[in-house]
Protein backbone atom coordinates (compact mmCIF):
# COMPACT_ATOMS: atom_id res chain seq x y z
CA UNK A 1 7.19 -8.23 -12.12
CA UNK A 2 4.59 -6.98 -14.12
CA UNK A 3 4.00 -3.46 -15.40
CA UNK A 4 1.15 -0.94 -15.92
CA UNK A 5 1.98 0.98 -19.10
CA UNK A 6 -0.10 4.70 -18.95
CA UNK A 7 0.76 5.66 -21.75
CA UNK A 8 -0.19 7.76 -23.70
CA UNK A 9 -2.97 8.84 -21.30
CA UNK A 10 -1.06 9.66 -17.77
CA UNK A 11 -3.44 8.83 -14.94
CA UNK A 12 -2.38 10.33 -12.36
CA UNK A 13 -0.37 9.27 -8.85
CA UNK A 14 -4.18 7.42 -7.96
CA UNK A 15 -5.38 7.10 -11.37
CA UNK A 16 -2.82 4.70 -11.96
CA UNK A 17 -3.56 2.61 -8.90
CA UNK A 18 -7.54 2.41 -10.76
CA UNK A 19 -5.61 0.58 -13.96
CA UNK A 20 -4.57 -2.09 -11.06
CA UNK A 21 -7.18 -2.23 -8.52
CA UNK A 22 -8.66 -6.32 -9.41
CA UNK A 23 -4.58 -7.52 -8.59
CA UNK A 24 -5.03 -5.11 -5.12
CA UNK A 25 -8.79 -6.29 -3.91
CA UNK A 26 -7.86 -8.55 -1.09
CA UNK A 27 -5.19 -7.40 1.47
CA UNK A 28 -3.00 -4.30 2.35
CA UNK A 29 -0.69 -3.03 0.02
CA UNK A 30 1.88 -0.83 -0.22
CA UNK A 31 2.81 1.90 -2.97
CA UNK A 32 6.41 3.59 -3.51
CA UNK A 33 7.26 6.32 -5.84
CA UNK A 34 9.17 5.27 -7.82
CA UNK A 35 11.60 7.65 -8.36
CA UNK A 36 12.86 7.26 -4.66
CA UNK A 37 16.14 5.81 -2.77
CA UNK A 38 15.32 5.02 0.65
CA UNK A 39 16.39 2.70 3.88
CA UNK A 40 13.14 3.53 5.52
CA UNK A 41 12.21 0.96 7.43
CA UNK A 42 8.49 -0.35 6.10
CA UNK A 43 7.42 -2.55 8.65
CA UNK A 44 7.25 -0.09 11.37
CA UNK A 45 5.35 1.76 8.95
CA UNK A 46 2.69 -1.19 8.73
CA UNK A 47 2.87 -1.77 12.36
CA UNK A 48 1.76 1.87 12.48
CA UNK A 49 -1.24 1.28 10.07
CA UNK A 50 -2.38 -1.51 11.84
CA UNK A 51 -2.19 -0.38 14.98
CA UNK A 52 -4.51 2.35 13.81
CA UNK A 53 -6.33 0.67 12.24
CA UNK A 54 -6.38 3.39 8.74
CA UNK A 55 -8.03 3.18 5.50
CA UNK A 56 -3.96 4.15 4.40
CA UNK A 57 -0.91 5.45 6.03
CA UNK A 58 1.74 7.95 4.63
CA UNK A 59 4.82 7.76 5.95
CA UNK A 60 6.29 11.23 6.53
CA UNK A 61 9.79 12.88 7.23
CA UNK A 62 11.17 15.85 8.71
CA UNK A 63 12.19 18.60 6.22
CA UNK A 64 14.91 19.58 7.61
CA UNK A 65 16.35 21.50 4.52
CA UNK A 66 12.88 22.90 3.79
CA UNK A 67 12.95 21.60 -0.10
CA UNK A 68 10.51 22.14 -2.02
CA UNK A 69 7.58 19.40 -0.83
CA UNK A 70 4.53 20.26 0.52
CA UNK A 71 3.86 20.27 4.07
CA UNK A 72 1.93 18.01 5.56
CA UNK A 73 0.11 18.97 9.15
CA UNK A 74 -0.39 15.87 11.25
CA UNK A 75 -3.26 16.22 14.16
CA UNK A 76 -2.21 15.46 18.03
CA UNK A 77 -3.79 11.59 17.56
CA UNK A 78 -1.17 10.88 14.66
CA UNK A 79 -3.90 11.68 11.95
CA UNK A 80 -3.48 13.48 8.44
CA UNK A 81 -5.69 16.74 8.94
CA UNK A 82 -4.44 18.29 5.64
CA UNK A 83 -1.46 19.03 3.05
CA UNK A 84 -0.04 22.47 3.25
CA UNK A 85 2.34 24.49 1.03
CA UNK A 86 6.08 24.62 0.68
CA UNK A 87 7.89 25.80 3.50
CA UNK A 88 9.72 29.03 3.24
CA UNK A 89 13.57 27.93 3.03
CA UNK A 90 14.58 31.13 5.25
CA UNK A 91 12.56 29.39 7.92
CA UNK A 92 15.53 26.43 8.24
CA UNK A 93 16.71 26.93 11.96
CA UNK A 94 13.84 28.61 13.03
CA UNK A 95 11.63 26.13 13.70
CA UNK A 96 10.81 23.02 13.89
CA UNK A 97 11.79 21.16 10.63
CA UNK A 98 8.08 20.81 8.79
CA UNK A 99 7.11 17.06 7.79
CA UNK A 100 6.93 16.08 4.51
CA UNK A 101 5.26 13.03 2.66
CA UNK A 102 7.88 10.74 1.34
CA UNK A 103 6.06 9.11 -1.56
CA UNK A 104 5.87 5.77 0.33
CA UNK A 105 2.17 5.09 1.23
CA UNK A 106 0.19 1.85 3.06
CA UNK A 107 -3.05 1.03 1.67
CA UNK A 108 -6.20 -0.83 2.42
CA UNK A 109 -8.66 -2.24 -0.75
CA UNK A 110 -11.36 0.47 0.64
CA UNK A 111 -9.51 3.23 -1.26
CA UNK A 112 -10.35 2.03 -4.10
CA UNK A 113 -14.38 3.36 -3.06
CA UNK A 114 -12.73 6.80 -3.59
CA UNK A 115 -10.60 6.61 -6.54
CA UNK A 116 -12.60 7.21 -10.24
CA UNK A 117 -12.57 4.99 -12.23
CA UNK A 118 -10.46 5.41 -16.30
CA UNK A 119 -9.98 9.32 -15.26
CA UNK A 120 -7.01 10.87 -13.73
CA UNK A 121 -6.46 11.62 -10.48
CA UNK A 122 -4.30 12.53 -7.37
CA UNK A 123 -4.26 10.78 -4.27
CA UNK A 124 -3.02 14.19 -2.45
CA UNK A 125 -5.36 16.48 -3.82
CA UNK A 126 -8.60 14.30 -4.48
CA UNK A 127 -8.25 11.12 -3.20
CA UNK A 128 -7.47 11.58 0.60
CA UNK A 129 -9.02 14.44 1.38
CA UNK A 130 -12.26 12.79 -0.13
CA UNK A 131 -11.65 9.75 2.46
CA UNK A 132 -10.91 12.00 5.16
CA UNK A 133 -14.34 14.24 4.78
CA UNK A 134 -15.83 10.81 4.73
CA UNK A 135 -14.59 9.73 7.86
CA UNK A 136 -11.71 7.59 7.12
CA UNK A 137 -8.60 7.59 8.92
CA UNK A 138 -5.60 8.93 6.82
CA UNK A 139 -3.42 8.17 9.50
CA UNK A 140 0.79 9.47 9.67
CA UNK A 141 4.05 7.71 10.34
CA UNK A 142 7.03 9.57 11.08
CA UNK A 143 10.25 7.88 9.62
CA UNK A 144 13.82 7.87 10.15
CA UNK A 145 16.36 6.78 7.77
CA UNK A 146 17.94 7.86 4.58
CA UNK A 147 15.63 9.21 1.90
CA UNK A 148 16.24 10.69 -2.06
CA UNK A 149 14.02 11.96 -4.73
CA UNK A 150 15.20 11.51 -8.18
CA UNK A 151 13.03 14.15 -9.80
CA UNK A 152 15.35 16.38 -11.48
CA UNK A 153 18.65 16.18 -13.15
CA UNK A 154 20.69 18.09 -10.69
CA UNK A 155 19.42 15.55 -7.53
CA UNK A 156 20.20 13.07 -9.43
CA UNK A 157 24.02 14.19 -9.64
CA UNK A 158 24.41 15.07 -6.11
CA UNK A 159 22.91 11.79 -4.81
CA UNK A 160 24.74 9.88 -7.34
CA UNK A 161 27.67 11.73 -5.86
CA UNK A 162 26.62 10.91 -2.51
CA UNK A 163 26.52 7.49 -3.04
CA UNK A 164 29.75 7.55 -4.16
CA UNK A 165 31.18 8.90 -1.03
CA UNK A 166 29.39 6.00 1.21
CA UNK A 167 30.97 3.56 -1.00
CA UNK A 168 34.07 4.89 -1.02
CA UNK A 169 34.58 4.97 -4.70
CA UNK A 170 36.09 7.73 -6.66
CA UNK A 171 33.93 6.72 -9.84
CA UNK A 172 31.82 3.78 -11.39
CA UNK A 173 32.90 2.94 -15.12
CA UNK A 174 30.96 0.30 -17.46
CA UNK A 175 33.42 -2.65 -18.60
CA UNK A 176 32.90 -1.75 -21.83
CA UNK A 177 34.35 2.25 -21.37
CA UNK A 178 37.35 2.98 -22.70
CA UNK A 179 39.11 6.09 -21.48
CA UNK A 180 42.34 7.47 -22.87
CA UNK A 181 45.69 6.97 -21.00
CA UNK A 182 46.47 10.98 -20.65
CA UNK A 183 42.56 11.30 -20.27
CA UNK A 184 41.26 12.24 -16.33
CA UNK A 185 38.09 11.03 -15.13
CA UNK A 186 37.18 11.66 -11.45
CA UNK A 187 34.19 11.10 -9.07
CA UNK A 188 32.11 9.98 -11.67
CA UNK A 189 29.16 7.59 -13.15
CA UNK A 190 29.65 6.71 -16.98
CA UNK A 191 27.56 4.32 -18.27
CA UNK A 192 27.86 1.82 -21.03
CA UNK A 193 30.10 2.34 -24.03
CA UNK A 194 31.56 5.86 -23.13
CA UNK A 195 34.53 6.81 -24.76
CA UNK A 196 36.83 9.67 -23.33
CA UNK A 197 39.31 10.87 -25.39
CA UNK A 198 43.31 12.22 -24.89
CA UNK A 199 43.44 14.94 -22.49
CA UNK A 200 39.79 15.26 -21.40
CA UNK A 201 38.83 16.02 -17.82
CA UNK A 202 35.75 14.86 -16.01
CA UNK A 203 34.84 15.44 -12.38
CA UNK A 204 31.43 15.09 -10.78
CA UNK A 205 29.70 13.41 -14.30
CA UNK A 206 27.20 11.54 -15.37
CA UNK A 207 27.82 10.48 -19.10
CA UNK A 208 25.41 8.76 -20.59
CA UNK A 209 25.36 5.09 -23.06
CA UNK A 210 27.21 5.86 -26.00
CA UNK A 211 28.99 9.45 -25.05
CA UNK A 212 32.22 10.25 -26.56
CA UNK A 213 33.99 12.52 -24.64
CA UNK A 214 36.52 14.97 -27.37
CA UNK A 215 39.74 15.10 -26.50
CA UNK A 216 40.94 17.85 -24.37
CA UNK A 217 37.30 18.30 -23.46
CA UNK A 218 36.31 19.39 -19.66
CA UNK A 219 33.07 18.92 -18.23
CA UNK A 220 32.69 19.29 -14.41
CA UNK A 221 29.46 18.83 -12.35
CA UNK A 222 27.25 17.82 -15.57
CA UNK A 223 24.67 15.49 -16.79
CA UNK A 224 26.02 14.28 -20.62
CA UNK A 225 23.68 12.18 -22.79
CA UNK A 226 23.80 12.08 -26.77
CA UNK A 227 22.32 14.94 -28.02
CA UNK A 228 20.86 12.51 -30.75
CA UNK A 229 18.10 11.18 -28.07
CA UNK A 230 16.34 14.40 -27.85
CA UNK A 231 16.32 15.82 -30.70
CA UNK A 232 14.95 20.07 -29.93
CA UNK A 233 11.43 19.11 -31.28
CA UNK A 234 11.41 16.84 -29.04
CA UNK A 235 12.64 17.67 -25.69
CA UNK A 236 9.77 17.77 -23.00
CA UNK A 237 8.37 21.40 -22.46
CA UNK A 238 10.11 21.06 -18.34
CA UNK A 239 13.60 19.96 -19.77
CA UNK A 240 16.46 21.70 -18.71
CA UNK A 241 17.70 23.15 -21.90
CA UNK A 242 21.51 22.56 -21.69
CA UNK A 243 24.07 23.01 -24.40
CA UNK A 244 24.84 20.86 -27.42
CA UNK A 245 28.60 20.13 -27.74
CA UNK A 246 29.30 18.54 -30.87
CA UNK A 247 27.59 14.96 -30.49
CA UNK A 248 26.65 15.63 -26.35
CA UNK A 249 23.64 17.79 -24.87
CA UNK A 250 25.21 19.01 -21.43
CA UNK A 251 23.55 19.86 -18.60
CA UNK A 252 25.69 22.09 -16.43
CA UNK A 253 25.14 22.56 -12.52
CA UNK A 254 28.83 23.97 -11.79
């Protein structure tokens, strides 16, 4: 495995792709976000893009919840015509569930004729439609199977959660935890080194490396790292805020 460090110039979703392009010259290739969790099933997706022969190929899915994700309109032939905007979540029901693009995408070496080179850029918003006004076929496969996006904090709890149902565990505990006799924890993920102390309660947690859960504390439905890893200075400008508790920054979605 070898990795393309951005830093601390980001790129870009295409831009990046331009720091890579002599290891992708010679054959397709295929690009995953990755902050996804998916079954999809990627070789009916390059069956698709052969078959049609496409510069790339985005695989879609339905929106059936109508999240936030652009909306992507797909022409009768099974080509990308353009990207829309979010669907109105008081549309769920109404109508057919909008498609979205799943962050998965197959690629020919041409794209690379319509990515810049050392400058960001976005395959959405300049790459494609570039290759599209020039003729290329952008073309669309529809996919089943389970999908997740780990962008925020809160979809990271509930899939986390998820995931606990399908494998029929009530939590997932480091070896090297140690949790208190009278202490409770319940449908949760601690990491490494967590300590929870006499009396505390957790339910529906993430706790980071290193947490120390105070006795008699109760957290339910939170994200809990050391507050000591982002320091206030230093906390991204999109960061949730949350709440410092002694040692613990805590993100509540109760």
């Amino acid at each position: 495995m070898r990795y393309s460090v951005e830093e601390p110039e980001i790129l870009g979703t295409s831009g990046a792709l331009d720091r890579v392009r002599d290891r992708l010259s010679s054959d397709t290739f295929i690009v995953v976000n990755g902050k996804i969790i998916t079954d999809i099933d990627l070789s009916a997706a390059i069956s698709t893009h052969r078959s049609r022969q496409a510069l790339a190929t985005l695989v879609l899915r339905p929106n059936i919840k109508r999240e936030r994700f652009s909306e992507v309109i797909v022409t009768d032939d099974g080509r990308i015509d353009r990207f829309g905007g979010f669907p109105s979540p008081d549309s769920a029901g109404t109508t057919d569930a909008p498609l979205m693009f799943t962050g998965i995408h197959i690629l020919e070496p041409g794209i690379f004729d319509f990515i810049p080179r050392n400058t960001f850029s976005d395959s959405v918003r300049d790459v494609y439609p570039k290759a599209m006004t020039a003729g290329r076929i952008i073309a669309a496969h529809v996919a089943q199977g389970s999908w997740f996006e780990l962008s925020t904090l809160e979809r990271y709890l509930a899939i986390s959660l998820e995931f606990l149902g399908r494998e029929g565990r009530d939590s997932i505990m480091d070896e090297g935890c140690r949790i208190h006799p009278d202490a409770e924890v319940t449908k949760s993920v601690l990491w490494k080194r967590v300590k929870v102390g006499r009396g505390a309660k957790l339910s529906q947690c993430i706790v980071g490396d290193d947490v120390t859960i105070p006795e008699g504390a109760v957290f339910n439905k939170s994200v809990i790292v050391r507050a000591d890893i982002a320091p206030p200075g230093q906390r991204p400008e999109k960061a949730l805020p949350g709440q410092v508790v002694g040692e613990n920054l805590v993100v509540n979605f109760g």
